[in-house]
N, C-alpha and C. Protein backbone atom coordinates (compact mmCIF):
# COMPACT_ATOMS: atom_id res chain seq x y z
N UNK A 1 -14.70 10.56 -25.22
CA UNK A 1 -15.98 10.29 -24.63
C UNK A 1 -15.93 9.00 -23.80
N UNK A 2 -15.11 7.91 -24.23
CA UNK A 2 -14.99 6.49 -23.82
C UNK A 2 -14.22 6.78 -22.38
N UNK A 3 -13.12 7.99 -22.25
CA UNK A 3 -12.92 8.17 -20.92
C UNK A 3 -13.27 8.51 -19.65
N UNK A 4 -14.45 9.62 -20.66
CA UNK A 4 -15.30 10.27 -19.20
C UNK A 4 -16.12 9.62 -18.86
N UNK A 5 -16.57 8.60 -20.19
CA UNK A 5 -17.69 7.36 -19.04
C UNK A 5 -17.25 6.61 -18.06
N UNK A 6 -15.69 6.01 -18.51
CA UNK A 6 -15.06 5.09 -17.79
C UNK A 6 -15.20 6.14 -16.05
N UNK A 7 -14.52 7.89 -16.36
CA UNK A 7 -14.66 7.76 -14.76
C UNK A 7 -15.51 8.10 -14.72
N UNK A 8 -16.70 8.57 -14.84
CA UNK A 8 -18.26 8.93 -14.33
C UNK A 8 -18.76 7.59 -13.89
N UNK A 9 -17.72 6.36 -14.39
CA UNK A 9 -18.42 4.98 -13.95
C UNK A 9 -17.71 4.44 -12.60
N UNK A 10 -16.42 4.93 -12.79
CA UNK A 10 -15.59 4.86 -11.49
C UNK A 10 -16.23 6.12 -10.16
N UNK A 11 -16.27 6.56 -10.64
CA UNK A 11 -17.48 7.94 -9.44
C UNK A 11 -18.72 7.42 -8.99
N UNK A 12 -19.13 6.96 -9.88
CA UNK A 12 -20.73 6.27 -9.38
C UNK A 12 -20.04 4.99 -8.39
N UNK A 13 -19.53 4.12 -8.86
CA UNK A 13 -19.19 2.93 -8.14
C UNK A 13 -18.78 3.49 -6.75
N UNK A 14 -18.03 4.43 -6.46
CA UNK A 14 -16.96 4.78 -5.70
C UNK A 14 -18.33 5.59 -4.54
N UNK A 15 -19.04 6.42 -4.99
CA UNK A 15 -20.47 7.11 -4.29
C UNK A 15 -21.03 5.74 -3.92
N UNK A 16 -21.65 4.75 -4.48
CA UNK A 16 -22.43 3.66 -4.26
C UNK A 16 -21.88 2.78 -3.18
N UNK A 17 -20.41 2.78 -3.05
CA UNK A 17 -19.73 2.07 -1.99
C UNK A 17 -19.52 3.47 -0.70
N UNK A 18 -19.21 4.32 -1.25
CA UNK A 18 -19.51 5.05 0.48
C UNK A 18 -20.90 5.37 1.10
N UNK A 19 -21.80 4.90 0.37
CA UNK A 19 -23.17 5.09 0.43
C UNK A 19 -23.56 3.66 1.40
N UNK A 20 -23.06 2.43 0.95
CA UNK A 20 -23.34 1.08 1.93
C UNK A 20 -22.78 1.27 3.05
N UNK A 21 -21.63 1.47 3.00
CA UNK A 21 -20.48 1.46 3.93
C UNK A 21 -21.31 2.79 4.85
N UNK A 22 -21.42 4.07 4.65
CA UNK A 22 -21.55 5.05 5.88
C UNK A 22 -23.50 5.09 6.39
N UNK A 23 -24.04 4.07 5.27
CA UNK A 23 -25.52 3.60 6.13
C UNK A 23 -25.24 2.68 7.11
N UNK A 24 -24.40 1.57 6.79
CA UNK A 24 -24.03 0.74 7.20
C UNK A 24 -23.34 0.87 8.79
N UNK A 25 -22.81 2.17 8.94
CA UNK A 25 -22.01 2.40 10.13
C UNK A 25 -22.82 3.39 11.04
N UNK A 26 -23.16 3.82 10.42
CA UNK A 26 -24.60 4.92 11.00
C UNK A 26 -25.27 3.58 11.72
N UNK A 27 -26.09 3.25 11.04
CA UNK A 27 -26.73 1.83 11.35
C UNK A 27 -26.72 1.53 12.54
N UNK A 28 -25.56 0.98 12.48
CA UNK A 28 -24.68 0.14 13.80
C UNK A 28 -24.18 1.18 14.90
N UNK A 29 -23.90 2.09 14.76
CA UNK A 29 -23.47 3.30 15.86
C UNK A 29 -24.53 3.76 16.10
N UNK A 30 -25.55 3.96 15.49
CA UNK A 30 -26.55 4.97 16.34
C UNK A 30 -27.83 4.53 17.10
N UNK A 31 -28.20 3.09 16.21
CA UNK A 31 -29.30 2.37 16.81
C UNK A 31 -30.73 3.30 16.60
N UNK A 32 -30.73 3.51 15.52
CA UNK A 32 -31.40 4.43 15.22
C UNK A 32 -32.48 3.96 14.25
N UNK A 33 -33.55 3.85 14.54
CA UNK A 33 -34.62 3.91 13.33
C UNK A 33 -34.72 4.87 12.02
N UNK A 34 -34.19 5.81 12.16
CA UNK A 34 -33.95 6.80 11.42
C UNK A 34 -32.41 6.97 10.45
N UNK A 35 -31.44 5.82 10.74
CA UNK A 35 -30.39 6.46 10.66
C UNK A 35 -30.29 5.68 8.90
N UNK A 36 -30.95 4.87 8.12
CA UNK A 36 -31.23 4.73 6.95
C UNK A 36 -31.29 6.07 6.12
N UNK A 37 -32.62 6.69 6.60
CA UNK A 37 -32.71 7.94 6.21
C UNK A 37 -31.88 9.21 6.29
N UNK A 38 -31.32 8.92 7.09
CA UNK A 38 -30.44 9.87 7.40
C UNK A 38 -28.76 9.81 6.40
N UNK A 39 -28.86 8.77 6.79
CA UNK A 39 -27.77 8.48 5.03
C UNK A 39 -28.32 9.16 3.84
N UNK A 40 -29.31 8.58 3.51
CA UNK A 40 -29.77 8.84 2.12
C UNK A 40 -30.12 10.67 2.31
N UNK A 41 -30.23 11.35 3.53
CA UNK A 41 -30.46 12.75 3.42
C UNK A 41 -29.10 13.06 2.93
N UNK A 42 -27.66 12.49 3.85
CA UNK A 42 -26.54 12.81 3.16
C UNK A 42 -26.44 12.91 1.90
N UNK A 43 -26.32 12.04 1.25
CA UNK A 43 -26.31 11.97 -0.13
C UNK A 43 -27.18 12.73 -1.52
N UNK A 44 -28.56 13.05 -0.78
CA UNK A 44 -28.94 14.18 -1.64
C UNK A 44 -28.57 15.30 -1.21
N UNK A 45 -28.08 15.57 -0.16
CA UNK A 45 -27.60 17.02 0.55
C UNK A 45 -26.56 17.04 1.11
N UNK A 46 -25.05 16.91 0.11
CA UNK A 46 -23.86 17.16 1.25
C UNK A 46 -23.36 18.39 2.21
N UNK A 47 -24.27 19.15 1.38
CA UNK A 47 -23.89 20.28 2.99
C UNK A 47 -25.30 20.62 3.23
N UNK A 48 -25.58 21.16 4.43
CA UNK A 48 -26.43 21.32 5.25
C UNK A 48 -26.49 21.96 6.67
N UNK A 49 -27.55 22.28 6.84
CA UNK A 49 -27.84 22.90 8.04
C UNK A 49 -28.27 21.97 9.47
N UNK A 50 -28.25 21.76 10.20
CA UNK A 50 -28.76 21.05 11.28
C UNK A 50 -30.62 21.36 11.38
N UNK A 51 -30.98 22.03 10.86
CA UNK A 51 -32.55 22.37 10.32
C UNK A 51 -32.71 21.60 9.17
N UNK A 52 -31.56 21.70 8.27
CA UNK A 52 -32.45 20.17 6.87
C UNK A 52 -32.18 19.40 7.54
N UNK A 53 -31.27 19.03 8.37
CA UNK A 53 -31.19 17.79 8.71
C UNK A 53 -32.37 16.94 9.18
N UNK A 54 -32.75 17.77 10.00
CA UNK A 54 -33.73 17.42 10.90
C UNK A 54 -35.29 17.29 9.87
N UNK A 55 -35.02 17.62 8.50
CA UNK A 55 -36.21 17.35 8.22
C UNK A 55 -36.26 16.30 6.96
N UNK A 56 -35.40 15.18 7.99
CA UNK A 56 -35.57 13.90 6.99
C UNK A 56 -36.78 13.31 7.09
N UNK A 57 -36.74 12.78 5.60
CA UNK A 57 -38.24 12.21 4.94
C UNK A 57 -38.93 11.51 6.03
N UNK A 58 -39.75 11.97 6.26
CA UNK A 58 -40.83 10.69 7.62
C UNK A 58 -40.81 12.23 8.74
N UNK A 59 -39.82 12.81 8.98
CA UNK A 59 -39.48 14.08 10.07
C UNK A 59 -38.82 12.84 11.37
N UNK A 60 -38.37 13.84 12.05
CA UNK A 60 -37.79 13.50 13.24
C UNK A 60 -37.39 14.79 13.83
N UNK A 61 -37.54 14.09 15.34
CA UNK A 61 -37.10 15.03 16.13
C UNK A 61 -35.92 15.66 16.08
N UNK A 62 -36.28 17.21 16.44
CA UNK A 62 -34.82 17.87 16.72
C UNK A 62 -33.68 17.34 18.02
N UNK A 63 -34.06 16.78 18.90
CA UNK A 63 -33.22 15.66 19.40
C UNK A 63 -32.91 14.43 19.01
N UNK A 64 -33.72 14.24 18.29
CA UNK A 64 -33.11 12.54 17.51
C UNK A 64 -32.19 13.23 16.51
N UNK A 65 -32.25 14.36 15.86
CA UNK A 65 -31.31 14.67 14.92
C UNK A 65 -30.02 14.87 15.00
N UNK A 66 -29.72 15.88 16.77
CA UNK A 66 -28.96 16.36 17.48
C UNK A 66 -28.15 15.22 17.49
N UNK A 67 -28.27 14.12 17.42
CA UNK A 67 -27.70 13.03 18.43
C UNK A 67 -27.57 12.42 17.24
N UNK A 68 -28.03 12.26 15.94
CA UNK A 68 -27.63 11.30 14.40
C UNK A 68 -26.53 12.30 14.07
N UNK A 69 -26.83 13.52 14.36
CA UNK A 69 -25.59 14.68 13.88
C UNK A 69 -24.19 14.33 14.51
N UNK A 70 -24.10 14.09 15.87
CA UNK A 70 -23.31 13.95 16.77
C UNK A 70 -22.47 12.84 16.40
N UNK A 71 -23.22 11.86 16.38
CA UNK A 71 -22.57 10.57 15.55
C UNK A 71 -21.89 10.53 14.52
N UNK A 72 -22.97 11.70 13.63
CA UNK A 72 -21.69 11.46 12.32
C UNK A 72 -20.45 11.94 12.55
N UNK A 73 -20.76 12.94 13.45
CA UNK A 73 -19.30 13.99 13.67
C UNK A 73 -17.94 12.92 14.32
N UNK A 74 -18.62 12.30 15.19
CA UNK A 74 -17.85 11.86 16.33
C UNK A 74 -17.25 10.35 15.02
N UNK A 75 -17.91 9.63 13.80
CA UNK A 75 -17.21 8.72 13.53
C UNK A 75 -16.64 9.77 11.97
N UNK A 76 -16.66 11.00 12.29
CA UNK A 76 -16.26 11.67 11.14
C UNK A 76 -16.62 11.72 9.86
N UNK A 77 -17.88 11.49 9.76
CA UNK A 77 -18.64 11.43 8.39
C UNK A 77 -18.75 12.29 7.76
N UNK A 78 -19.43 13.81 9.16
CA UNK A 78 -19.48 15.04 8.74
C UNK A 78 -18.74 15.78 9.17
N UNK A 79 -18.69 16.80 8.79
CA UNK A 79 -17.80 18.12 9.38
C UNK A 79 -18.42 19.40 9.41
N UNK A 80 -18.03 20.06 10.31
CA UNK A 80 -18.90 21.87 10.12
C UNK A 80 -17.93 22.15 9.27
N UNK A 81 -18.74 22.76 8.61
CA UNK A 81 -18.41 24.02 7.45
C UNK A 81 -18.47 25.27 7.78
N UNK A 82 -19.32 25.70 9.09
CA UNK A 82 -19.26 27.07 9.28
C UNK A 82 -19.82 26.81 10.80
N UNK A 83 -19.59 27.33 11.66
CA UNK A 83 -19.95 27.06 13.09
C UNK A 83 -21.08 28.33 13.21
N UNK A 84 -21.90 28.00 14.04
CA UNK A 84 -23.16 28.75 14.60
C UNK A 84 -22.60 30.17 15.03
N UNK A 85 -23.81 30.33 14.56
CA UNK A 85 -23.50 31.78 14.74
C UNK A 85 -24.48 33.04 14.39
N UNK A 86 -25.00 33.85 15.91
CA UNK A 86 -26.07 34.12 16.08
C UNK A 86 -27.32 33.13 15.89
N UNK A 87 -28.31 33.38 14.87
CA UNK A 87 -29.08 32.20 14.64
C UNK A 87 -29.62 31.86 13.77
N UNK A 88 -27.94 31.39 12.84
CA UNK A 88 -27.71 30.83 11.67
C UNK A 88 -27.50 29.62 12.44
N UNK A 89 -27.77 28.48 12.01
CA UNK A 89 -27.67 27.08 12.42
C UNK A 89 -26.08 26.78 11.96
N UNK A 90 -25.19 25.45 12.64
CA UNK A 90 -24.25 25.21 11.81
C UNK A 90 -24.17 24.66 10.44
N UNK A 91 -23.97 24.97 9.88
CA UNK A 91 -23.45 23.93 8.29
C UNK A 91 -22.39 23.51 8.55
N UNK A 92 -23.06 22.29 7.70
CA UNK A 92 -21.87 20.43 8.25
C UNK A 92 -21.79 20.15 6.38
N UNK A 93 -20.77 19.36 6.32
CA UNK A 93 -20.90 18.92 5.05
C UNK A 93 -20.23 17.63 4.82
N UNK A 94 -20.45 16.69 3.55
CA UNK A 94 -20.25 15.49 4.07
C UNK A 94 -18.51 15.73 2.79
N UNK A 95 -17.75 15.38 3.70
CA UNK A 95 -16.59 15.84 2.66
C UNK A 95 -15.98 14.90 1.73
N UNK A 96 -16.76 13.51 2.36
CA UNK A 96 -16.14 11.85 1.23
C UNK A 96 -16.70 11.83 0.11
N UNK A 97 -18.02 12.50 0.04
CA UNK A 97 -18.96 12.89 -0.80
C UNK A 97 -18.68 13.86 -2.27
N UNK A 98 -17.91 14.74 -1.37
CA UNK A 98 -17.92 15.78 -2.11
C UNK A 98 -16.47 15.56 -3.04
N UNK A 99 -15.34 14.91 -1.94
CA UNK A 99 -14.35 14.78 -2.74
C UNK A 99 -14.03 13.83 -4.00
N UNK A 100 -15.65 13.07 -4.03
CA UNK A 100 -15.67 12.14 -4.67
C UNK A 100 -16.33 12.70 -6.27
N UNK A 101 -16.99 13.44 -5.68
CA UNK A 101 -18.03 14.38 -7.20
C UNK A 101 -17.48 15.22 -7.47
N UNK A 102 -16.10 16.33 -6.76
CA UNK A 102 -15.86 16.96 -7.24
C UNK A 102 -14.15 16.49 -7.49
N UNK A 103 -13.54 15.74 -8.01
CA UNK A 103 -12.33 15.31 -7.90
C UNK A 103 -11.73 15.85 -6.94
N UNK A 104 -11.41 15.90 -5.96
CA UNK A 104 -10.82 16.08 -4.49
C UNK A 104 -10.45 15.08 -3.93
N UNK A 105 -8.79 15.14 -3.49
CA UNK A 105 -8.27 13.74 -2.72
C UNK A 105 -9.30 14.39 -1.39
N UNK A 106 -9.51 12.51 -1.23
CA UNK A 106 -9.74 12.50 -0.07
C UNK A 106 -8.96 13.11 1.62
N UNK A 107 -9.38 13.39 2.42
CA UNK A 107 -8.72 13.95 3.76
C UNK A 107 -8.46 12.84 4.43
């Protein structure tokens, strides 16, 4: 039991530091009033549609989203998971996230 706390405590720490760090860079790359929130949408939602996206807490535009999406892609935060198709939106997913909750080396 003393082990799985130790890493459930190393996981939390390890989430809590990519959590400063990719608000933190969002932040600064996007110039974004929104891009706080937009972290914290990551983190309750690592995969997603470009439709949740867009319906971070407060709302924002489907062009302000387009363009927080873009960013993440372009500093590699997110990734598609499944590319568009017909008119299913893409699913993106955040993969530092995931490799972190689900034991997965990182990419």
């Amino acid at each position: 039991m003393a082990a799985q706390a130790r890493e459930n405590l190393g996981k939390a720490k390890r989430i809590n530091l990519l959590y400063r760090d990719a608000r933190t860079e969002l932040v600064e790359k996007s110039h974004s009033t929104f891009a706080e929130k937009a972290a914290g949408t990551l983190f309750s939602r690592p995969i997603f549609s470009a439709k949740d996206f867009a319906s971070i807490e407060g709302g924002v535009k489907p062009k302000t989203a387009r363009r927080l999406l873009g960013a993440l892609e372009e500093m590699g935060v997110v990734e598609e998971l499944f590319p568009h198709s017909g008119q299913r939106s893409v699913i993106f997913y955040f993969p530092a996230l995931l490799a972190i909750t689900e034991d997965l080396q990182s990419q």
